[in-house]
C-alpha atoms as a PDB file:
ATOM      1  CA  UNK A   1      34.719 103.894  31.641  1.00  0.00           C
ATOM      2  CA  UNK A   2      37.021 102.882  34.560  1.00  0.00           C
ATOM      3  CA  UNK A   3      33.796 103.590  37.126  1.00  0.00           C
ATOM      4  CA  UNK A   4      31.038 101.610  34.386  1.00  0.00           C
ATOM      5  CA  UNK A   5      33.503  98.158  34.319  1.00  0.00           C
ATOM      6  CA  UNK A   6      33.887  98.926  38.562  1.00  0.00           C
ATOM      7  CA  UNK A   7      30.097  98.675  38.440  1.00  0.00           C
ATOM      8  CA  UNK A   8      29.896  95.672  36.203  1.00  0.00           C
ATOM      9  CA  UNK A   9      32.752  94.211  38.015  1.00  0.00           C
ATOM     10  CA  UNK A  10      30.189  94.530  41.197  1.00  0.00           C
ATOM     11  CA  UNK A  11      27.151  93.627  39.888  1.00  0.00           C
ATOM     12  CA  UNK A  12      29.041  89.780  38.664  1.00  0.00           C
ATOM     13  CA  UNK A  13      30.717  90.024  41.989  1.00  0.00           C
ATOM     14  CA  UNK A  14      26.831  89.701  43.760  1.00  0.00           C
ATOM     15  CA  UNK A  15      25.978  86.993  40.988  1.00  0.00           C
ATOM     16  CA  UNK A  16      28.532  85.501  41.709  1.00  0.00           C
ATOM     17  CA  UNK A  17      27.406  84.850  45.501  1.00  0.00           C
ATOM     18  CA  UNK A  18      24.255  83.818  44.466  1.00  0.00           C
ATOM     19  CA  UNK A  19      25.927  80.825  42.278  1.00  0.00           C
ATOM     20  CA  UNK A  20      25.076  77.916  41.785  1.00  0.00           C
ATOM     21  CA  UNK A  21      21.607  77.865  40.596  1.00  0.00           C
ATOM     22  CA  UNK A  22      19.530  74.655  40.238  1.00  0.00           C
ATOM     23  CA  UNK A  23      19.119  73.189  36.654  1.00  0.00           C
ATOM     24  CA  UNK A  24      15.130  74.038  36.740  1.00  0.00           C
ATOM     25  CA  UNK A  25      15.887  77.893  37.839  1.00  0.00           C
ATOM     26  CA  UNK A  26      18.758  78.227  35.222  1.00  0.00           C
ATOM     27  CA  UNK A  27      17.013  76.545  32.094  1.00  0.00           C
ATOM     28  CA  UNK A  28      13.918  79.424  32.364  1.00  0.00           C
ATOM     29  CA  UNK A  29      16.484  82.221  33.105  1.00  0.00           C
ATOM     30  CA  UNK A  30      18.747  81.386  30.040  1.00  0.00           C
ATOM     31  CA  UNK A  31      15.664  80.555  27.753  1.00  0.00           C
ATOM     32  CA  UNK A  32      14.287  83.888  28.554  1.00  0.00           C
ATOM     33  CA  UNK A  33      17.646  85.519  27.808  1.00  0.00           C
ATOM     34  CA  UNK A  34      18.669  83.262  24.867  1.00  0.00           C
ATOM     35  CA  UNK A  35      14.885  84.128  23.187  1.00  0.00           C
ATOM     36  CA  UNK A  36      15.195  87.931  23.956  1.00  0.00           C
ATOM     37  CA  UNK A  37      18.595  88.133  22.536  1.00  0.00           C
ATOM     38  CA  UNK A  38      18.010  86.165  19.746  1.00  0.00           C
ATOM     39  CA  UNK A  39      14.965  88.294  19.021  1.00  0.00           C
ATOM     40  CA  UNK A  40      17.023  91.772  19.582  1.00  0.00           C
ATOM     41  CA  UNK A  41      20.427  90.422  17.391  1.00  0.00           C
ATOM     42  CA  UNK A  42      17.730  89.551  14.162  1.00  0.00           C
ATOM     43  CA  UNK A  43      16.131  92.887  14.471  1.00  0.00           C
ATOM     44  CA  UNK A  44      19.185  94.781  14.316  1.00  0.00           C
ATOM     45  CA  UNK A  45      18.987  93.002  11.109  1.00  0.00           C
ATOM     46  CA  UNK A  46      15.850  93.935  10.081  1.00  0.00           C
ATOM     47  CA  UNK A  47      13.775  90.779  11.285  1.00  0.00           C
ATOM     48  CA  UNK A  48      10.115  91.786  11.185  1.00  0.00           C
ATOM     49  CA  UNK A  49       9.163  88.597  14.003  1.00  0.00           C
ATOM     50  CA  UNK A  50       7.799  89.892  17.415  1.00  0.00           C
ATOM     51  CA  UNK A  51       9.215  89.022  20.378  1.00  0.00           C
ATOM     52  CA  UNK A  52       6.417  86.452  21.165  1.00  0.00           C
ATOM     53  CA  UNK A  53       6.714  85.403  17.394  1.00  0.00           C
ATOM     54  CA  UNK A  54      10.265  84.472  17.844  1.00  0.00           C
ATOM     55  CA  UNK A  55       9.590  82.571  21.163  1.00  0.00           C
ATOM     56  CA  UNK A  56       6.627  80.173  18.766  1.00  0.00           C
ATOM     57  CA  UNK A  57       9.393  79.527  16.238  1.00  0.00           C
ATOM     58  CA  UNK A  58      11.789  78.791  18.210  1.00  0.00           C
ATOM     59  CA  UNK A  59      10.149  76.373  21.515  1.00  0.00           C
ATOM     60  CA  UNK A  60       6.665  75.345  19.473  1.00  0.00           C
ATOM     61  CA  UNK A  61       8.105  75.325  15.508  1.00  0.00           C
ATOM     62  CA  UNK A  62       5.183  77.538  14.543  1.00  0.00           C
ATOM     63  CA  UNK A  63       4.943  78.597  11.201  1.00  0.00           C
ATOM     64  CA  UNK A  64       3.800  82.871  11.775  1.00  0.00           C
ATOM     65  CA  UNK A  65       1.744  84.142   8.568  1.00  0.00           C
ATOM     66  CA  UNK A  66       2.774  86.403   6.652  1.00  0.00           C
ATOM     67  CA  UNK A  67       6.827  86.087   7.371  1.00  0.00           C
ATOM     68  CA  UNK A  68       9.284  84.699   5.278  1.00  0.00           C
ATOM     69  CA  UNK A  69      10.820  81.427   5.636  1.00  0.00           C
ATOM     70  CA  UNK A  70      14.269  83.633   5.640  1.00  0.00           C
ATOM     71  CA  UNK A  71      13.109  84.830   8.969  1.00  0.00           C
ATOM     72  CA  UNK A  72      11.834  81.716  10.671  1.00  0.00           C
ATOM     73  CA  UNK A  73      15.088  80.326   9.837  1.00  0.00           C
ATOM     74  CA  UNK A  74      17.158  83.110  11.156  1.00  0.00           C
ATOM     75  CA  UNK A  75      14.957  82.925  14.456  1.00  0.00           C
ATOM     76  CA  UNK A  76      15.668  79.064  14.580  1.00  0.00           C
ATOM     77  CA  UNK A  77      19.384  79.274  13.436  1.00  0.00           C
ATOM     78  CA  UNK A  78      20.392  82.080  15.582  1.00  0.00           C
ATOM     79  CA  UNK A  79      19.083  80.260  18.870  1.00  0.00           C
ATOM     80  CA  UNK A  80      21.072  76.629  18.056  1.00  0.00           C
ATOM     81  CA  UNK A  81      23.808  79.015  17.155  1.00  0.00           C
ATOM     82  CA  UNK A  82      23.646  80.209  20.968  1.00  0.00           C
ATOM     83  CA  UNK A  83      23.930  76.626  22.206  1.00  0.00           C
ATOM     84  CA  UNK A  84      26.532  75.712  19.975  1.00  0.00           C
ATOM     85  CA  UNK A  85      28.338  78.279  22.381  1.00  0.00           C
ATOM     86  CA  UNK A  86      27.058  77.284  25.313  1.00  0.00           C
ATOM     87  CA  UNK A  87      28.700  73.626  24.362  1.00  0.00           C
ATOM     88  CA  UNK A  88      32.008  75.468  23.502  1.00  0.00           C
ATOM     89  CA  UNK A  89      32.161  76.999  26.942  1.00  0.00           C
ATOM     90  CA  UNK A  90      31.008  73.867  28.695  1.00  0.00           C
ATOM     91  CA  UNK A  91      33.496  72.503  26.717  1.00  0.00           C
ATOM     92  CA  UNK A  92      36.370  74.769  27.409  1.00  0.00           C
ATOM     93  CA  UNK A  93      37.390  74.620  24.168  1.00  0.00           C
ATOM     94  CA  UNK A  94      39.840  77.275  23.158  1.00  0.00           C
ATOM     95  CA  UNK A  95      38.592  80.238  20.695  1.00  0.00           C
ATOM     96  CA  UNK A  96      39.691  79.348  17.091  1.00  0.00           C
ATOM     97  CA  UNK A  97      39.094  80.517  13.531  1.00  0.00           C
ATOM     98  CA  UNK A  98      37.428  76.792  12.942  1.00  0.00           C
ATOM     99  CA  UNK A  99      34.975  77.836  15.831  1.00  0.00           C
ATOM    100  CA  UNK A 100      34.432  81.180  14.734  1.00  0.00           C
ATOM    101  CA  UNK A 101      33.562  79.831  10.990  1.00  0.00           C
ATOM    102  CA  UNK A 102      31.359  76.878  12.701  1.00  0.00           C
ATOM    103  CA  UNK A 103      29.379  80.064  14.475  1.00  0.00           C
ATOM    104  CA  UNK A 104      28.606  81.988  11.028  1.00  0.00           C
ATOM    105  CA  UNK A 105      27.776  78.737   9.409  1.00  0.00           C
ATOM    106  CA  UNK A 106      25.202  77.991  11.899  1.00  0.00           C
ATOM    107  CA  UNK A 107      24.148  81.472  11.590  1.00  0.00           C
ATOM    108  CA  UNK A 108      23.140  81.197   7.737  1.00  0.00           C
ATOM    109  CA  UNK A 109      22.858  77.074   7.137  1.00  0.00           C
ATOM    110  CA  UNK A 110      19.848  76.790   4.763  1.00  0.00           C
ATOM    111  CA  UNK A 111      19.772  80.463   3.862  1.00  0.00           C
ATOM    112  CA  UNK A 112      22.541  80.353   2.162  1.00  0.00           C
ATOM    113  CA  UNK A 113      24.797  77.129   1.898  1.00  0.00           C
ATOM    114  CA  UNK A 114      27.346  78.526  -0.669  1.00  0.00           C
ATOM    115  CA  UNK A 115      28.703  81.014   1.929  1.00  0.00           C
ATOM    116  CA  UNK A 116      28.165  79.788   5.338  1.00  0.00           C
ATOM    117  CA  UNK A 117      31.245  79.458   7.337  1.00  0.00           C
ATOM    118  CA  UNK A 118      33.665  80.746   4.825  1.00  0.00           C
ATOM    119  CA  UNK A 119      35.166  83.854   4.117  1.00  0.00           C
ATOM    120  CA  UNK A 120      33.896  85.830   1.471  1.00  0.00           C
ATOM    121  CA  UNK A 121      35.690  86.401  -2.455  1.00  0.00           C
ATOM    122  CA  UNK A 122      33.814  89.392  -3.532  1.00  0.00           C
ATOM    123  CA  UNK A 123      33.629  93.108  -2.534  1.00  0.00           C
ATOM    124  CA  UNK A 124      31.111  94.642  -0.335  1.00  0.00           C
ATOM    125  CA  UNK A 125      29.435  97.898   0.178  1.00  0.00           C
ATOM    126  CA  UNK A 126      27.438  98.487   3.786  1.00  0.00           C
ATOM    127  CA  UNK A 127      24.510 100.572   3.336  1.00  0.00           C
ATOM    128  CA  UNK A 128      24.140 103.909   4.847  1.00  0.00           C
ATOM    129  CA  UNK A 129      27.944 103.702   5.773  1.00  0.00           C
ATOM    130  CA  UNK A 130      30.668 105.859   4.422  1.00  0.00           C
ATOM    131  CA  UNK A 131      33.163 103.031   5.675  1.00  0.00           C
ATOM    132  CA  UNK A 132      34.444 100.333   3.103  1.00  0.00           C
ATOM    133  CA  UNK A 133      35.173  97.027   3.965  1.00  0.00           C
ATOM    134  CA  UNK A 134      38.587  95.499   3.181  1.00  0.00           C
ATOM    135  CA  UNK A 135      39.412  94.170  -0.457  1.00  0.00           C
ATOM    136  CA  UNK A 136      38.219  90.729  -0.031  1.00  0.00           C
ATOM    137  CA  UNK A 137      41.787  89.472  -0.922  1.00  0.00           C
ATOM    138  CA  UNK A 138      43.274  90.930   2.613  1.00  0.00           C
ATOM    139  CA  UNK A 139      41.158  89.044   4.772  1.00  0.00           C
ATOM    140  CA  UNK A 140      43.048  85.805   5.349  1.00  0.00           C
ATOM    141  CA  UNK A 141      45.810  88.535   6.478  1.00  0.00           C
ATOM    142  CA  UNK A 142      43.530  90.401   8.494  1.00  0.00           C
ATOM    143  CA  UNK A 143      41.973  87.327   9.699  1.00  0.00           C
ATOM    144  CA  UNK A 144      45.080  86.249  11.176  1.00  0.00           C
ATOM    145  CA  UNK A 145      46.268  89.463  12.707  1.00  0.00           C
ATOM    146  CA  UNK A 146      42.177  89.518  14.611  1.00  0.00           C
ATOM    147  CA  UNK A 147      43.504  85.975  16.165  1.00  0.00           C
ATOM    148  CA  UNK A 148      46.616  86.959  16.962  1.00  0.00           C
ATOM    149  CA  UNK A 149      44.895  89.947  18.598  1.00  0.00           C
ATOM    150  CA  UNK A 150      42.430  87.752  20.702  1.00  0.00           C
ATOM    151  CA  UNK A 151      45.749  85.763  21.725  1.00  0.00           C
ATOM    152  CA  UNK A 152      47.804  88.467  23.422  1.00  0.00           C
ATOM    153  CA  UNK A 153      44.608  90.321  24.883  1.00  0.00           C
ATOM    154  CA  UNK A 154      42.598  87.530  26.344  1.00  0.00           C
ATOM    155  CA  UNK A 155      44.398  87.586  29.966  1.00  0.00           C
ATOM    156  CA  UNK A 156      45.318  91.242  29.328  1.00  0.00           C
ATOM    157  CA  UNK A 157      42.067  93.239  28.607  1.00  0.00           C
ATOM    158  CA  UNK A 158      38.520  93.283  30.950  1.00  0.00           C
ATOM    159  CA  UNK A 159      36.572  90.735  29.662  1.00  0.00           C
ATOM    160  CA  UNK A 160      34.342  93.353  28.576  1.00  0.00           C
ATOM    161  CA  UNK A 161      36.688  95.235  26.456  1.00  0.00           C
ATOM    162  CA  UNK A 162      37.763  92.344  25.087  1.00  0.00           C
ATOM    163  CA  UNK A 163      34.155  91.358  23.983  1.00  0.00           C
ATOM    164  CA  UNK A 164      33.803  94.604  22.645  1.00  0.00           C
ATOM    165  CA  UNK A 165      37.243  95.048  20.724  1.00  0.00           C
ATOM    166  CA  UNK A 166      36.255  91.517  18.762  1.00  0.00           C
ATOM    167  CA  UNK A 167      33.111  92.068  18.391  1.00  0.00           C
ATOM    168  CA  UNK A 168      34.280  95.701  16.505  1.00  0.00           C
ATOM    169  CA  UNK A 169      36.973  94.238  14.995  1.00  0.00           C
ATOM    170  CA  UNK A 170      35.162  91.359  13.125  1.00  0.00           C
ATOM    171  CA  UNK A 171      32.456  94.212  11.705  1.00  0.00           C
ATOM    172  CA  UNK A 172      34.859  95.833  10.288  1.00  0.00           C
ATOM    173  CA  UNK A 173      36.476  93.568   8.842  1.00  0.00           C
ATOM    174  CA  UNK A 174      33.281  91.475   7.320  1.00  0.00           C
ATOM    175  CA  UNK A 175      34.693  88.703   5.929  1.00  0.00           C
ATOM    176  CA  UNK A 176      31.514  87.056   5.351  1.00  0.00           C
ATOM    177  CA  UNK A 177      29.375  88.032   2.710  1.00  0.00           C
ATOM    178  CA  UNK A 178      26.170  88.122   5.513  1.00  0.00           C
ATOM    179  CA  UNK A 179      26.005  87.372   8.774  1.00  0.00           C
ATOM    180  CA  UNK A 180      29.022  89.517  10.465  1.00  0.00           C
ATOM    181  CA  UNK A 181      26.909  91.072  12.137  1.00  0.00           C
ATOM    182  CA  UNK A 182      24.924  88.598  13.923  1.00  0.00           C
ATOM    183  CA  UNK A 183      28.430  86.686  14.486  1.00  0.00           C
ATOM    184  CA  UNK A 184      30.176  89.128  16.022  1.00  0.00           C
ATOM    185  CA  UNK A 185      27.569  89.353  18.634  1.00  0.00           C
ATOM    186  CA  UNK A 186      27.421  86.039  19.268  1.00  0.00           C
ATOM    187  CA  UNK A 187      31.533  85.947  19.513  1.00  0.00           C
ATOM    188  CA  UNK A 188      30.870  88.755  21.849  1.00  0.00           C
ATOM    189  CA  UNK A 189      28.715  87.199  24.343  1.00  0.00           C
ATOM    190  CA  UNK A 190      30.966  83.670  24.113  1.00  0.00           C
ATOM    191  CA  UNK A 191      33.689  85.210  25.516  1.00  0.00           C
ATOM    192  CA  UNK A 192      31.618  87.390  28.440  1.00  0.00           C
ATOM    193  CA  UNK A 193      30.136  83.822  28.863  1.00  0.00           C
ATOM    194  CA  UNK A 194      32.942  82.093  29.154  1.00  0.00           C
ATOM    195  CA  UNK A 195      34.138  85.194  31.584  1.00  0.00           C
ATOM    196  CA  UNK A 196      31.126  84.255  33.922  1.00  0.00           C
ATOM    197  CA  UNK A 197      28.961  87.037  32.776  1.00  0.00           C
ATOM    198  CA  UNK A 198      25.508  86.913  31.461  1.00  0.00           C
ATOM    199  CA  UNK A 199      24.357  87.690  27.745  1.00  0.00           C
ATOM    200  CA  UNK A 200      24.169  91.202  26.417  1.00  0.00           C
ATOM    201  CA  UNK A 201      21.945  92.110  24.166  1.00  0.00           C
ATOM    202  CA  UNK A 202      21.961  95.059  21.857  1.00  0.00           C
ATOM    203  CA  UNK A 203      18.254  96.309  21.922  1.00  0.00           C
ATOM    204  CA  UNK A 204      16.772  96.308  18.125  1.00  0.00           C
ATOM    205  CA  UNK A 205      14.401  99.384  18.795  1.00  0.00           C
ATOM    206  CA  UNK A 206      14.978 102.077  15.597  1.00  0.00           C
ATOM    207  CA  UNK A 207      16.698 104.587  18.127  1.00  0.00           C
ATOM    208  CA  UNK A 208      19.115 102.142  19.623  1.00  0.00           C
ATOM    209  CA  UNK A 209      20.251 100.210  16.274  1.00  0.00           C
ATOM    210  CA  UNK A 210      21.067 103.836  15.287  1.00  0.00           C
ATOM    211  CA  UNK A 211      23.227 104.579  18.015  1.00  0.00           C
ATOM    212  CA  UNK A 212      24.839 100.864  17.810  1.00  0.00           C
ATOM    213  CA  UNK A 213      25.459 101.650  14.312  1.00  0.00           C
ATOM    214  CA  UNK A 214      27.107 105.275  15.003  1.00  0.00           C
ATOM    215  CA  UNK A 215      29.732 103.885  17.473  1.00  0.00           C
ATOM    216  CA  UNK A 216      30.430 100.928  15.254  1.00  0.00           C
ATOM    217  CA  UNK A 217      31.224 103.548  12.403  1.00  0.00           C
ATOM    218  CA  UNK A 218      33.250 106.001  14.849  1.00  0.00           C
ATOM    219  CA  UNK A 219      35.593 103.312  15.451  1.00  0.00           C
ATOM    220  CA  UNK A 220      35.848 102.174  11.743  1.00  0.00           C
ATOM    221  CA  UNK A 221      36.209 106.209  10.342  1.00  0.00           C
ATOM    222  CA  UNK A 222      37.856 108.260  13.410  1.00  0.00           C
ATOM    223  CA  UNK A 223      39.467 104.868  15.049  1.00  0.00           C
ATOM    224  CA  UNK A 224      37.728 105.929  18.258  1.00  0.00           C
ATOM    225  CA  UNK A 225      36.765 103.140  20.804  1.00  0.00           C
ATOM    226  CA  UNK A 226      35.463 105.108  23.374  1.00  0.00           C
ATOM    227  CA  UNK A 227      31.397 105.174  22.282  1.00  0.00           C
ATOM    228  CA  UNK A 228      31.501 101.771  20.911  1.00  0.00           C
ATOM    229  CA  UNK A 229      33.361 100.291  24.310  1.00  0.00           C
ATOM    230  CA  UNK A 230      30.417 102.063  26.354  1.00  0.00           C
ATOM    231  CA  UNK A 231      27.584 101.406  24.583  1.00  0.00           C
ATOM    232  CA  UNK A 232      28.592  97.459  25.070  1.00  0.00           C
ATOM    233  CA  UNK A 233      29.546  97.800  28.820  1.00  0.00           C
ATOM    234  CA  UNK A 234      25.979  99.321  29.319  1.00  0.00           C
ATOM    235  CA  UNK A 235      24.529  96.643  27.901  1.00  0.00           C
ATOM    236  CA  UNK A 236      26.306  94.153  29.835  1.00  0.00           C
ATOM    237  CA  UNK A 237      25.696  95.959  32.929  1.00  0.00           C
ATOM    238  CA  UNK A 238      21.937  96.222  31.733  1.00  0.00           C
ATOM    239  CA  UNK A 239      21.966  92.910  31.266  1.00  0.00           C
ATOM    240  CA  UNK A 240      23.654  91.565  34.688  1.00  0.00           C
ATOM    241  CA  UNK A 241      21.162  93.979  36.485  1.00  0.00           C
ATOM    242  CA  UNK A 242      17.953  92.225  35.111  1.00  0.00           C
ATOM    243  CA  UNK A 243      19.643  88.675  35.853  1.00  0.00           C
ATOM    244  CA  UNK A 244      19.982  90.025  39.366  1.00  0.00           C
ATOM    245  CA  UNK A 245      16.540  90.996  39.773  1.00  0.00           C
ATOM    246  CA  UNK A 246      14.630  87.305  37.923  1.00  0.00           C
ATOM    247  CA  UNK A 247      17.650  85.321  39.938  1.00  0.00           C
ATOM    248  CA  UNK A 248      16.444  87.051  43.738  1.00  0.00           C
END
């Protein structure tokens, strides 16, 4: 791990250098970033759009054939969702529970009004998972101890870790009825933003969802970091790579 986060720590280090970009140069690169992730995060889910699909909902407001209206909106909510963080960084507005419920909310407005941006009051099973969520009862508690967490580790752990410990943390706790997913990754890459990295994205191929999905469980069952902390430094070090190569 220690050698993975050196590497990272390199790769932002020759970013870095190559800062600032002009306006023109860093709208494409985010778009193509912000589209691609957006694209990856809603597959996870099980999003049938394409790639290309995604890009026509999102920049043209084409309706595809044949796909639900749940996934058009998830396409479209997802990506203002990602400059709602954006704004939050430009912003430098401190990481709160009102900005982490603003996040989900934007993440399921329309789909489902009754429980965006508030914790859930029922119990919840995850499919294919032998772990079970907390009794919806404990979450304020939990809530508070996953702030409280964020609090004492921001200036302590790599950014990275710290992405991935909230990011993990948040899953397992799901307190939102839908959505945790797809917030916790977006929490994820708001604080490696706000760290001066670039977006990771979690491919949403069968084989890598699986292996997301492992880790997550590893931690939640065994209370093992280790796969779950690599599996997201990869992808931020996959990620700086390929800015490195579009930015030169």
């Amino acid at each position: 791990m220690k050698d993975l986060l050196k590497d990272i720590d390199n790769l932002k280090a020759s970013l870095d250098r190559l800062r600032p970009f002009s306006k023109e140069q860093l709208k494409n690169i985010e778009e193509y970033f912000e589209v691609a992730y957006t694209y990856d995060s809603n597959r996870i889910e099980g999003n049938t759009l394409t790639l290309q699909e995604t890009a026509l909902v999102i920049n043209k407001g084409v309706t595809i054939g044949g796909k639900s209206m749940r996934e058009h909106l998830e396409a479209i909510n997802h990506y203002e969702a990602i400059g709602y963080v954006k704004d939050i960084i430009k912003s430098k507005i401190t990481f709160t529970e009102t900005i982490l419920k603003d996040i989900h909310m934007m993440v399921l407005k329309v789909i489902d009004n009754e429980n965006a941006g508030r914790y859930r009051e029922i119990e919840v099973r995850i499919a294919g998972s032998k772990f079970i969520p907390p009794l919806y009862f404990k979450i304020p508690e939990l809530m508070e101890e996953y702030f409280e967490f964020y609090e004492n580790n921001k200036t302590n752990l790599h950014p990275v870790l710290l992405a991935s410990d909230m990011h993990e943390k948040l899953v397992t706790i799901h307190p939102f009825t839908d959505g945790n997913g797809r917030t916790a990754r977006l929490l994820m890459n708001l604080i490696l933003l706000q760290n001066g990295y670039t977006i990771a994205s979690i491919p949403g191929d069968v084989d890598k969802r699986i292996e997301y999905y492992n880790a997550l469980e590893k931690v939640q069952t065994e209370n093992d970091l280790t796969e779950f902390r690599i599996l997201i430094a990869k992808e931020v070090k996959r990620g700086l790579d390929e800015y490195l190569k579009i930015v030169r």
